[in-house]
Protein backbone atom coordinates (compact mmCIF):
# COMPACT_ATOMS: atom_id res chain seq x y z
CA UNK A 1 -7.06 7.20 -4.54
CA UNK A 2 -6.01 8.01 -1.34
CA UNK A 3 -3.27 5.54 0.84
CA UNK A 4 -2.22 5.88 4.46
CA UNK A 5 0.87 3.65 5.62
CA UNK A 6 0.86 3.28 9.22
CA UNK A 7 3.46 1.42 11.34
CA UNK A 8 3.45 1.12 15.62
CA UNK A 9 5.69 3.73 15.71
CA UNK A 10 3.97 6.74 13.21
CA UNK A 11 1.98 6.89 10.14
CA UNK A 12 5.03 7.06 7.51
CA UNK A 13 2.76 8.11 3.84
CA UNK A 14 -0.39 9.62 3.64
CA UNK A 15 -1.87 11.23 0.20
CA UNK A 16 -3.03 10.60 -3.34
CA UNK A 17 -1.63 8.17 -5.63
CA UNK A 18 -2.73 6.08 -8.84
CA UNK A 19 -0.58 3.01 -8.15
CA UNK A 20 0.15 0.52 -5.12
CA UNK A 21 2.48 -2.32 -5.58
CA UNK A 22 2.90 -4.51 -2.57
CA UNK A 23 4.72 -7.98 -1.59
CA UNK A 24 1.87 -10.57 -0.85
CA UNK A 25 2.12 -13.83 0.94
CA UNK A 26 1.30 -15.62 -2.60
CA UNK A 27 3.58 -12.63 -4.58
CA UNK A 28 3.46 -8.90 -5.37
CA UNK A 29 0.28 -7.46 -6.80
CA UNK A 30 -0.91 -4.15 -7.26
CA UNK A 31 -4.05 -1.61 -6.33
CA UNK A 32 -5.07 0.95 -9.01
CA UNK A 33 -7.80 3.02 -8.57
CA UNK A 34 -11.68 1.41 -8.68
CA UNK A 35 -9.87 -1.88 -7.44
CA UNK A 36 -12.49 -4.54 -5.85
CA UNK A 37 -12.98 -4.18 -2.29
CA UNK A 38 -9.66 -6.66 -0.57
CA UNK A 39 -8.07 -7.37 2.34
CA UNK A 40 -4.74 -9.34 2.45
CA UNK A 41 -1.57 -9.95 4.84
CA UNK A 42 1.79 -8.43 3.09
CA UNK A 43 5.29 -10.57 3.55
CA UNK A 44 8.43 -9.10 3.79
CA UNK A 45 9.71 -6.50 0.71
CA UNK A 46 9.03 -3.43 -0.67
CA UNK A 47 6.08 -1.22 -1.23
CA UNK A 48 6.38 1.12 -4.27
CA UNK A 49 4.01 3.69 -4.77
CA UNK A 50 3.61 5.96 -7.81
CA UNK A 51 1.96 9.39 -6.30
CA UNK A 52 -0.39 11.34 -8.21
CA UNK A 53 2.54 13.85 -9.42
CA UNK A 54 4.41 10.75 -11.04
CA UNK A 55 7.02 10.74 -8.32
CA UNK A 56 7.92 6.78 -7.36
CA UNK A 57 8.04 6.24 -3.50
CA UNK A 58 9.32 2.74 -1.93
CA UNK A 59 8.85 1.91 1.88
CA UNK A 60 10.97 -1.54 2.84
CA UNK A 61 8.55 -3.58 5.11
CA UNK A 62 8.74 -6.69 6.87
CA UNK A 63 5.04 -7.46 6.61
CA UNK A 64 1.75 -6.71 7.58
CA UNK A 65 -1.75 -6.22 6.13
CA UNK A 66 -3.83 -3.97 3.56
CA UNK A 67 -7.23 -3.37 3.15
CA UNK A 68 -8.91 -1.56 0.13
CA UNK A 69 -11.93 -0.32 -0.52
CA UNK A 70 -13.65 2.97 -2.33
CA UNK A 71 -10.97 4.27 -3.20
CA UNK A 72 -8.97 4.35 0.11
CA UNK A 73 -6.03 1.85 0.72
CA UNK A 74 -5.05 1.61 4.25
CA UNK A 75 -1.61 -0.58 5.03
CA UNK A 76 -0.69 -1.82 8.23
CA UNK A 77 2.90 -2.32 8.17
CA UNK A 78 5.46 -3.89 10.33
């Protein structure tokens, strides 16, 4: 699936992956690919990201939002 992190300053990760994880207000959960259509605010921690070579990526955040859907995860971070 493909994921584009974007902050106010630049857009920080953008390519294929098979695995979000993300800190949400209510815990961490994660985004594989075919995940249900969502949209949801992200606290403060870490995003880890598992790319489609295998390599682990993790972005520190202090919140924002995601949205997901067919396939294309888009986060919003602060």
């Amino acid at each position: 699936m493909l994921l584009e992190i974007v902050t106010p300053e630049k857009k920080i990760f953008s390519g294929e992956v098979d695995l979000v994880q993300l800190p949400g207000i209510n815990g961490s959960f994660e985004i594989l690919k075919n995940h249900a259509p969502i949209i949801s605010t992200l606290d403060r921690g870490v995003i880890k990201i598992k790319t489609a070579n295998g390599q682990i990526e993790l972005f520190e955040v202090e919140g924002g939002v995601v949205e997901c859907k067919k396939n294309t995860v888009i986060i919003l971070a602060d």
